[in-house]
PDB file of N, CA and C in Angstrom:
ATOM      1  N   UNK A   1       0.846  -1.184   0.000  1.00  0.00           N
ATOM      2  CA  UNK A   1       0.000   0.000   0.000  1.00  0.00           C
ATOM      3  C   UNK A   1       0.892   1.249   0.000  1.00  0.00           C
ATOM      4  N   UNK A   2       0.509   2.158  -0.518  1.00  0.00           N
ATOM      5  CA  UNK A   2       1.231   3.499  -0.707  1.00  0.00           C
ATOM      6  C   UNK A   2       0.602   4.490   0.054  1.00  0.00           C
ATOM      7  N   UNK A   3       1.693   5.284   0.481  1.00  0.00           N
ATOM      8  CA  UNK A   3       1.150   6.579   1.212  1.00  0.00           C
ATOM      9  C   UNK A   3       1.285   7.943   0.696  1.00  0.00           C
ATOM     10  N   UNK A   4       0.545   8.591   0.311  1.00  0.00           N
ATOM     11  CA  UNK A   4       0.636  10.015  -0.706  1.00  0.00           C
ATOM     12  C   UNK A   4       1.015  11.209   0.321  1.00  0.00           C
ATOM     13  N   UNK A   5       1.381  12.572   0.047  1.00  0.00           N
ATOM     14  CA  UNK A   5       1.763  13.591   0.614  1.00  0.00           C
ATOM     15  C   UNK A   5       1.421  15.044   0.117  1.00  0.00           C
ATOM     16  N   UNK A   6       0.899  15.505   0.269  1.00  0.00           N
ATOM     17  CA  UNK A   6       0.871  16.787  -0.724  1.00  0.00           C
ATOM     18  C   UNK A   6       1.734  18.159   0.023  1.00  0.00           C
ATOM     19  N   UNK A   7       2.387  18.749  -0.445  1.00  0.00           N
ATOM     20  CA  UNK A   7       3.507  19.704  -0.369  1.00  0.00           C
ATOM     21  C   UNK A   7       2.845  20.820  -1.606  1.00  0.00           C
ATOM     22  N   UNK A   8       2.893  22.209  -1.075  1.00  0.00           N
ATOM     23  CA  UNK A   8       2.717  23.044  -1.290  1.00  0.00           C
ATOM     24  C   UNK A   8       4.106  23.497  -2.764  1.00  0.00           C
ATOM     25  N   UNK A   9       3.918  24.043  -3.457  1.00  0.00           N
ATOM     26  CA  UNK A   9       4.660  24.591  -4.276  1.00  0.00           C
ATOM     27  C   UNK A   9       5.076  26.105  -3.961  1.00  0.00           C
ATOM     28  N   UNK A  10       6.336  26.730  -4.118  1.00  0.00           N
ATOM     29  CA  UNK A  10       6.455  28.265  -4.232  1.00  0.00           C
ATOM     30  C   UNK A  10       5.460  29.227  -4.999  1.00  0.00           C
ATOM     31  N   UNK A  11       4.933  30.059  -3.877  1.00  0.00           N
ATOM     32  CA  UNK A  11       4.224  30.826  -4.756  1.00  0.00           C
ATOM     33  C   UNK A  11       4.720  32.376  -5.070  1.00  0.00           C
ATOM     34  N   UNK A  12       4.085  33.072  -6.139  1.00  0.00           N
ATOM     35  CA  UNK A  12       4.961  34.057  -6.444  1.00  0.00           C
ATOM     36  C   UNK A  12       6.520  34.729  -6.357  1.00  0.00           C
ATOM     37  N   UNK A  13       6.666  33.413  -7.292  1.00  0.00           N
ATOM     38  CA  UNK A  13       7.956  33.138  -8.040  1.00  0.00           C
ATOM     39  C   UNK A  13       8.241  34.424  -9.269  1.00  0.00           C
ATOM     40  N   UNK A  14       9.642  34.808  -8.703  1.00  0.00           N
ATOM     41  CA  UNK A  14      10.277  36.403  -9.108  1.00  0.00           C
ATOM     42  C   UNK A  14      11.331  36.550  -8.950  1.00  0.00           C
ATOM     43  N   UNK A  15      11.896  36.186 -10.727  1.00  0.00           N
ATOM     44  CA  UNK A  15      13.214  35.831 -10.937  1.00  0.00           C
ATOM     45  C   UNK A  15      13.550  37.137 -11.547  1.00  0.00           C
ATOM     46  N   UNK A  16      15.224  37.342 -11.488  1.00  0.00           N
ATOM     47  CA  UNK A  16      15.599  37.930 -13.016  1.00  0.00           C
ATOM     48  C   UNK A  16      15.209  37.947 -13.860  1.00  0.00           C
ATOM     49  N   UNK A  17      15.704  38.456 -15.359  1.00  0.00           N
ATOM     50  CA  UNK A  17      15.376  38.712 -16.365  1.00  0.00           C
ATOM     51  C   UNK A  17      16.584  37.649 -16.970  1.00  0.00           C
ATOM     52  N   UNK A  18      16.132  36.754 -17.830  1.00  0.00           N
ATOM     53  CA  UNK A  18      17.204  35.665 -18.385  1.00  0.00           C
ATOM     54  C   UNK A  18      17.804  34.395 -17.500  1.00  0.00           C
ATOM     55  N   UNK A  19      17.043  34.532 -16.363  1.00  0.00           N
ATOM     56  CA  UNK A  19      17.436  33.436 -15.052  1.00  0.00           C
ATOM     57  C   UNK A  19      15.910  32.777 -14.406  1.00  0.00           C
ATOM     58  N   UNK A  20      15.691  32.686 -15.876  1.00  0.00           N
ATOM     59  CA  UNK A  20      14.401  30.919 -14.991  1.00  0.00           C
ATOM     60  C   UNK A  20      15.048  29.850 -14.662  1.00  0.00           C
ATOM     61  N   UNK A  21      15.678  29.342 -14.791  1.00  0.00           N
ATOM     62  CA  UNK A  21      16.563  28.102 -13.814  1.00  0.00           C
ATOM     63  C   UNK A  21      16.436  28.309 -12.482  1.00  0.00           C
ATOM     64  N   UNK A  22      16.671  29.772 -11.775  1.00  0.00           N
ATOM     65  CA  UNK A  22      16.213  29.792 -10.602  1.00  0.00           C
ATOM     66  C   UNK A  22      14.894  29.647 -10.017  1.00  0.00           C
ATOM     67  N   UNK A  23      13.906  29.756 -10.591  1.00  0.00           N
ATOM     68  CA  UNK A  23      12.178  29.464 -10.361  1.00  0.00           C
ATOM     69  C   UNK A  23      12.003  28.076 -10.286  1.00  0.00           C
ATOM     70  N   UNK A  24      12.755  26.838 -11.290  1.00  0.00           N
ATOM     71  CA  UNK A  24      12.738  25.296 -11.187  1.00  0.00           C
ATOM     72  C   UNK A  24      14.053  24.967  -9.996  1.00  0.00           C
ATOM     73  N   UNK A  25      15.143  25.449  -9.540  1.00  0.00           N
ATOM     74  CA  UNK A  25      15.385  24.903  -8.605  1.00  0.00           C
ATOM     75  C   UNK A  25      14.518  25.162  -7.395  1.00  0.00           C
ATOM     76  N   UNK A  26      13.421  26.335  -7.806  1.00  0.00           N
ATOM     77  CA  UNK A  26      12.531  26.451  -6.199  1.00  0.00           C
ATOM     78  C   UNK A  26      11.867  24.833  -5.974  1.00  0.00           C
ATOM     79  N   UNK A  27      11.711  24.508  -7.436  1.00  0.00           N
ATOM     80  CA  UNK A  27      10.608  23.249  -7.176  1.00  0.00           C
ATOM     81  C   UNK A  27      12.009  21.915  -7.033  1.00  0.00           C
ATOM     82  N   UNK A  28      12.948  22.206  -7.410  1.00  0.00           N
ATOM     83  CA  UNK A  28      14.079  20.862  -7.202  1.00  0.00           C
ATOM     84  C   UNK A  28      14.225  20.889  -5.725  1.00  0.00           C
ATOM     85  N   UNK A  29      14.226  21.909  -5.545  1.00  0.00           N
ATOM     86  CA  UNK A  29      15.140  21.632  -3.989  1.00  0.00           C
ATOM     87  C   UNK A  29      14.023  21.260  -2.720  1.00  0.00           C
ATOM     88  N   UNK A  30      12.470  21.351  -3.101  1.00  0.00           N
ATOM     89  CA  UNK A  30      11.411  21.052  -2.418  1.00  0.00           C
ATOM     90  C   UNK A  30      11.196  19.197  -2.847  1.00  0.00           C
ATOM     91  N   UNK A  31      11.677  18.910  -3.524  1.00  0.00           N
ATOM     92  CA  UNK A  31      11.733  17.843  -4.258  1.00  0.00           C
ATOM     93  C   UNK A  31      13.051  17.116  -4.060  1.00  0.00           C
ATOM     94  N   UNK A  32      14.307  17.618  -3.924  1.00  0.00           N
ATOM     95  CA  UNK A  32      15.045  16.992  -3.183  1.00  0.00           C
ATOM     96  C   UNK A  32      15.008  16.757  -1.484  1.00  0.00           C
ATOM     97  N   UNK A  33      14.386  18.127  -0.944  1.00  0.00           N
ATOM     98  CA  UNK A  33      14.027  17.806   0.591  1.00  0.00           C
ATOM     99  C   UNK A  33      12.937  16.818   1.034  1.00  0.00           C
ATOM    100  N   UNK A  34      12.370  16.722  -0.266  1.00  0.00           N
ATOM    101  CA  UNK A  34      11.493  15.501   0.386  1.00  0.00           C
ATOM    102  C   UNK A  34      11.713  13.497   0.265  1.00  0.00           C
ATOM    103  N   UNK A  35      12.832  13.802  -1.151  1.00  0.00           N
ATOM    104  CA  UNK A  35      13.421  12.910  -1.444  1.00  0.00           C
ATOM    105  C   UNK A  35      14.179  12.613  -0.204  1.00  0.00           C
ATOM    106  N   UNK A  36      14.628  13.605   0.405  1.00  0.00           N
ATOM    107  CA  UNK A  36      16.140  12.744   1.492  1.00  0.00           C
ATOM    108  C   UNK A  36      15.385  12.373   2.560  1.00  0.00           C
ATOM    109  N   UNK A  37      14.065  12.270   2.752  1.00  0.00           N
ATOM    110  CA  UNK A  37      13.246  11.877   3.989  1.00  0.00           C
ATOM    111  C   UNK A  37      12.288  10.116   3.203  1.00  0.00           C
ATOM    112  N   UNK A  38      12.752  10.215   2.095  1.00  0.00           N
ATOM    113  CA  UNK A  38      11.701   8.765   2.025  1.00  0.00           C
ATOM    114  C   UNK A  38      10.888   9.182   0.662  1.00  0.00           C
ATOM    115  N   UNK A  39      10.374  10.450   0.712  1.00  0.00           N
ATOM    116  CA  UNK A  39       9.324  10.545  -0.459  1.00  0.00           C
ATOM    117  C   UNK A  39       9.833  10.255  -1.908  1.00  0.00           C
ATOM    118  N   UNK A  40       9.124   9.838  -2.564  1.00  0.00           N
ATOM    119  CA  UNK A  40       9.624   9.975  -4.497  1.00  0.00           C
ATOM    120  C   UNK A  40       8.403  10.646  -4.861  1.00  0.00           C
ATOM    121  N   UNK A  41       8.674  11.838  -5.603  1.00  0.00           N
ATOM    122  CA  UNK A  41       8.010  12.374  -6.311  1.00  0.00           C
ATOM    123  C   UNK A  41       7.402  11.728  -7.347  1.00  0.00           C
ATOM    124  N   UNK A  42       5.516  12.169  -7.397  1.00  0.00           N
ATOM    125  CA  UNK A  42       4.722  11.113  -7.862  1.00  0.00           C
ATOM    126  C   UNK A  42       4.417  12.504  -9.201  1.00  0.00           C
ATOM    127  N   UNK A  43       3.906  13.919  -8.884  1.00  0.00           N
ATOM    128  CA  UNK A  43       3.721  14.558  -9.868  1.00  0.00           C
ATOM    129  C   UNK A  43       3.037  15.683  -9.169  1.00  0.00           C
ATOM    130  N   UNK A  44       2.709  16.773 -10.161  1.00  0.00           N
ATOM    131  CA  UNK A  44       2.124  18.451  -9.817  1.00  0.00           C
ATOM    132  C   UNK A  44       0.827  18.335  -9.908  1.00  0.00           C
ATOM    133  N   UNK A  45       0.207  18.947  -9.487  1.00  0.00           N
ATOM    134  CA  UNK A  45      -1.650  19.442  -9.449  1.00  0.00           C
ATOM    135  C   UNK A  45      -1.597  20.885  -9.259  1.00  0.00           C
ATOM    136  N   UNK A  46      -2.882  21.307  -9.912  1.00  0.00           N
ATOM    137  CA  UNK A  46      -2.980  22.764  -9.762  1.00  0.00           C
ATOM    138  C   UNK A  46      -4.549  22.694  -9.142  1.00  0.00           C
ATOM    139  N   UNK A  47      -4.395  23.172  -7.835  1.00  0.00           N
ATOM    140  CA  UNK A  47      -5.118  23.408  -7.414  1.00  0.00           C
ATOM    141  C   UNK A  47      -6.303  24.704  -6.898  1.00  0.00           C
ATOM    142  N   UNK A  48      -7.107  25.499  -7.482  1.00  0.00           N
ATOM    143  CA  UNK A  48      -7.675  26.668  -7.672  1.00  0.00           C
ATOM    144  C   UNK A  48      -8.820  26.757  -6.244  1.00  0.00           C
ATOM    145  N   UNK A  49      -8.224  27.793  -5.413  1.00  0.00           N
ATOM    146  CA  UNK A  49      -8.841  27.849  -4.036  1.00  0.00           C
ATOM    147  C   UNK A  49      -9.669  29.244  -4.671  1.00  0.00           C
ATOM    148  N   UNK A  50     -11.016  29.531  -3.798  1.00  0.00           N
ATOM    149  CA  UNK A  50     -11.715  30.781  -3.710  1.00  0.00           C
ATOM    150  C   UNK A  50     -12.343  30.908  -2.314  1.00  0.00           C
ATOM    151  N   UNK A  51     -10.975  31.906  -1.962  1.00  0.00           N
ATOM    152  CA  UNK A  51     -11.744  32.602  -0.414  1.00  0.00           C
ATOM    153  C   UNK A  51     -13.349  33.339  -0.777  1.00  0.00           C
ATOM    154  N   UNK A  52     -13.733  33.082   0.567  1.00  0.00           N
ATOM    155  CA  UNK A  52     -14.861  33.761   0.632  1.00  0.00           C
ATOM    156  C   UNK A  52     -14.615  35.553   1.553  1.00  0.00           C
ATOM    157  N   UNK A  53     -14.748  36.224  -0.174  1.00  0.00           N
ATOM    158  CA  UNK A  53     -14.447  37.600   0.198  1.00  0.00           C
ATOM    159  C   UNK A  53     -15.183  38.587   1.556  1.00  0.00           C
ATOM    160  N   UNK A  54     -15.129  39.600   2.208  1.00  0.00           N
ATOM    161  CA  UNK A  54     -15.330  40.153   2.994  1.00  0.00           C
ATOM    162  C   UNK A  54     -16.772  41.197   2.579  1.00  0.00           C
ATOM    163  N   UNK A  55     -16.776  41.811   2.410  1.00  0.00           N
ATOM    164  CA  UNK A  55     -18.344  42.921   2.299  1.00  0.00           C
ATOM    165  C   UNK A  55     -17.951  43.503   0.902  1.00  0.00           C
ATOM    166  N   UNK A  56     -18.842  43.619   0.423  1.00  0.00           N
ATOM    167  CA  UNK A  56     -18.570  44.640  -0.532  1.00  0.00           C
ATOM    168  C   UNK A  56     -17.453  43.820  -1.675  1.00  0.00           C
ATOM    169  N   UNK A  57     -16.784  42.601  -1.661  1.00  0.00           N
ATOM    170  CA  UNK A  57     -15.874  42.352  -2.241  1.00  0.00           C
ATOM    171  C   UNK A  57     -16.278  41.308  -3.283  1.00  0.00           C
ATOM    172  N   UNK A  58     -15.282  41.189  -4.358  1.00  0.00           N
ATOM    173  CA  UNK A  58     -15.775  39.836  -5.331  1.00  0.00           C
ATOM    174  C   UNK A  58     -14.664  38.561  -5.048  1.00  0.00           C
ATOM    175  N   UNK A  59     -15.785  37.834  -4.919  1.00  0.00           N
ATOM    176  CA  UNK A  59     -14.081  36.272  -4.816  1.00  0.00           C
ATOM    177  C   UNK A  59     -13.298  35.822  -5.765  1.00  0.00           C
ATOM    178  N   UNK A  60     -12.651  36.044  -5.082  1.00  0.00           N
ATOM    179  CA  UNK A  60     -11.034  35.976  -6.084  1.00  0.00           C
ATOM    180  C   UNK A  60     -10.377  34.605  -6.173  1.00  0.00           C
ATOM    181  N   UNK A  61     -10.306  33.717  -7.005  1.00  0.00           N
ATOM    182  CA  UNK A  61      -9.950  32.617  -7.135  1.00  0.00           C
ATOM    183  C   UNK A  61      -8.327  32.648  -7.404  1.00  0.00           C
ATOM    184  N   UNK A  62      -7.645  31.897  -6.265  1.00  0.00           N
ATOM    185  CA  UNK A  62      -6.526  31.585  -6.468  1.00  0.00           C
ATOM    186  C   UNK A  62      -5.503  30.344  -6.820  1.00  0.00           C
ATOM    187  N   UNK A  63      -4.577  30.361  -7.594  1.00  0.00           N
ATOM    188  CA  UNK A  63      -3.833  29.030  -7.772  1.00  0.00           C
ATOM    189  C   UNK A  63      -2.851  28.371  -7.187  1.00  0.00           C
ATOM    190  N   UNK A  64      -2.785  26.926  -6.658  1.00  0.00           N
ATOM    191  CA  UNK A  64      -2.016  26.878  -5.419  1.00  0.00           C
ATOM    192  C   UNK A  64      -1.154  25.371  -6.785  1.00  0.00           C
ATOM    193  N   UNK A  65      -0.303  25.606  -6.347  1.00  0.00           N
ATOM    194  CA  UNK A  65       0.563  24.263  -6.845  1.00  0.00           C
ATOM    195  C   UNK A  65       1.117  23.249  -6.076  1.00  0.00           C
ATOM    196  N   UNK A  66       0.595  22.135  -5.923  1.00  0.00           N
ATOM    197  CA  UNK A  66       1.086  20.919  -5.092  1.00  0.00           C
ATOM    198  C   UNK A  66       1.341  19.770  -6.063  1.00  0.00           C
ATOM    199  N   UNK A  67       2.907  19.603  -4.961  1.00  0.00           N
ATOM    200  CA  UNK A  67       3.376  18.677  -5.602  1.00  0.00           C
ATOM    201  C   UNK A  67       3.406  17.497  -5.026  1.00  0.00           C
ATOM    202  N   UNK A  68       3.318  16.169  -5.697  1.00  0.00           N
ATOM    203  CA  UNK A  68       2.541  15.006  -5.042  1.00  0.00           C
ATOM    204  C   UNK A  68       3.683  14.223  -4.795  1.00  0.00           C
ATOM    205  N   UNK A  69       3.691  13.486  -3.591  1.00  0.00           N
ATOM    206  CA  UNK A  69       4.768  12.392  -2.961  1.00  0.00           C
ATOM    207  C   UNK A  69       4.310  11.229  -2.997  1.00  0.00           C
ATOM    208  N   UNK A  70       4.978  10.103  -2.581  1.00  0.00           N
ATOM    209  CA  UNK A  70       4.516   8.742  -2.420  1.00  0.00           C
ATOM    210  C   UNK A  70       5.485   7.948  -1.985  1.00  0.00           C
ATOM    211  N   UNK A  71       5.314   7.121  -1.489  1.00  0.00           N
ATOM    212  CA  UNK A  71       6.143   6.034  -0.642  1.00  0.00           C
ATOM    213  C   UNK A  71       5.380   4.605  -0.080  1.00  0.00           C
ATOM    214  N   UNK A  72       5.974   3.739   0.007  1.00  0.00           N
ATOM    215  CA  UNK A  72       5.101   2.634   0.407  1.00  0.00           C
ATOM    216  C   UNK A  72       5.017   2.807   2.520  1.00  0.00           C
ATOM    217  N   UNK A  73       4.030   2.121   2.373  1.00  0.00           N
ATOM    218  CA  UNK A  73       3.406   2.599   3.789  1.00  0.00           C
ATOM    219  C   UNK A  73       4.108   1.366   5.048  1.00  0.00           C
TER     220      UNK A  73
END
């Protein structure tokens, strides 16, 4: 039997100009920290949350990125 994990992705990711390599080591190195504990990375989901706004406001739907683990149990 397998055991899944979900881990949050970096959000508002804000690189240089000509340096995206640094935006994918945000996701390597969340992916190696989970590797050195047991996990193997299974894959990404995009997940779209909508708070429930305050008075007067419109709900704003936001995008959350999780990345999926797995390991046998």
């Amino acid at each position: 039997m397998k055991q899944y994990k979900a881990v949050p992705g970096p959000m508002d990711i804000s690189v240089s100009k000509g340096n995206t390599q640094a935006a994918f080591d945000l996701f390597a190195n969340i992916i190696n920290r989970e590797a050195a504990q047991g996990w193997e990375y299974h894959s990404m989901e995009v997940v779209t949350v909508t708070e429930k706004p305050g008075c007067f406001q419109q709900p704003t739907p936001v995008n959350y990125y999780m990345l999926i683990f797995c390991r046998e149990a």
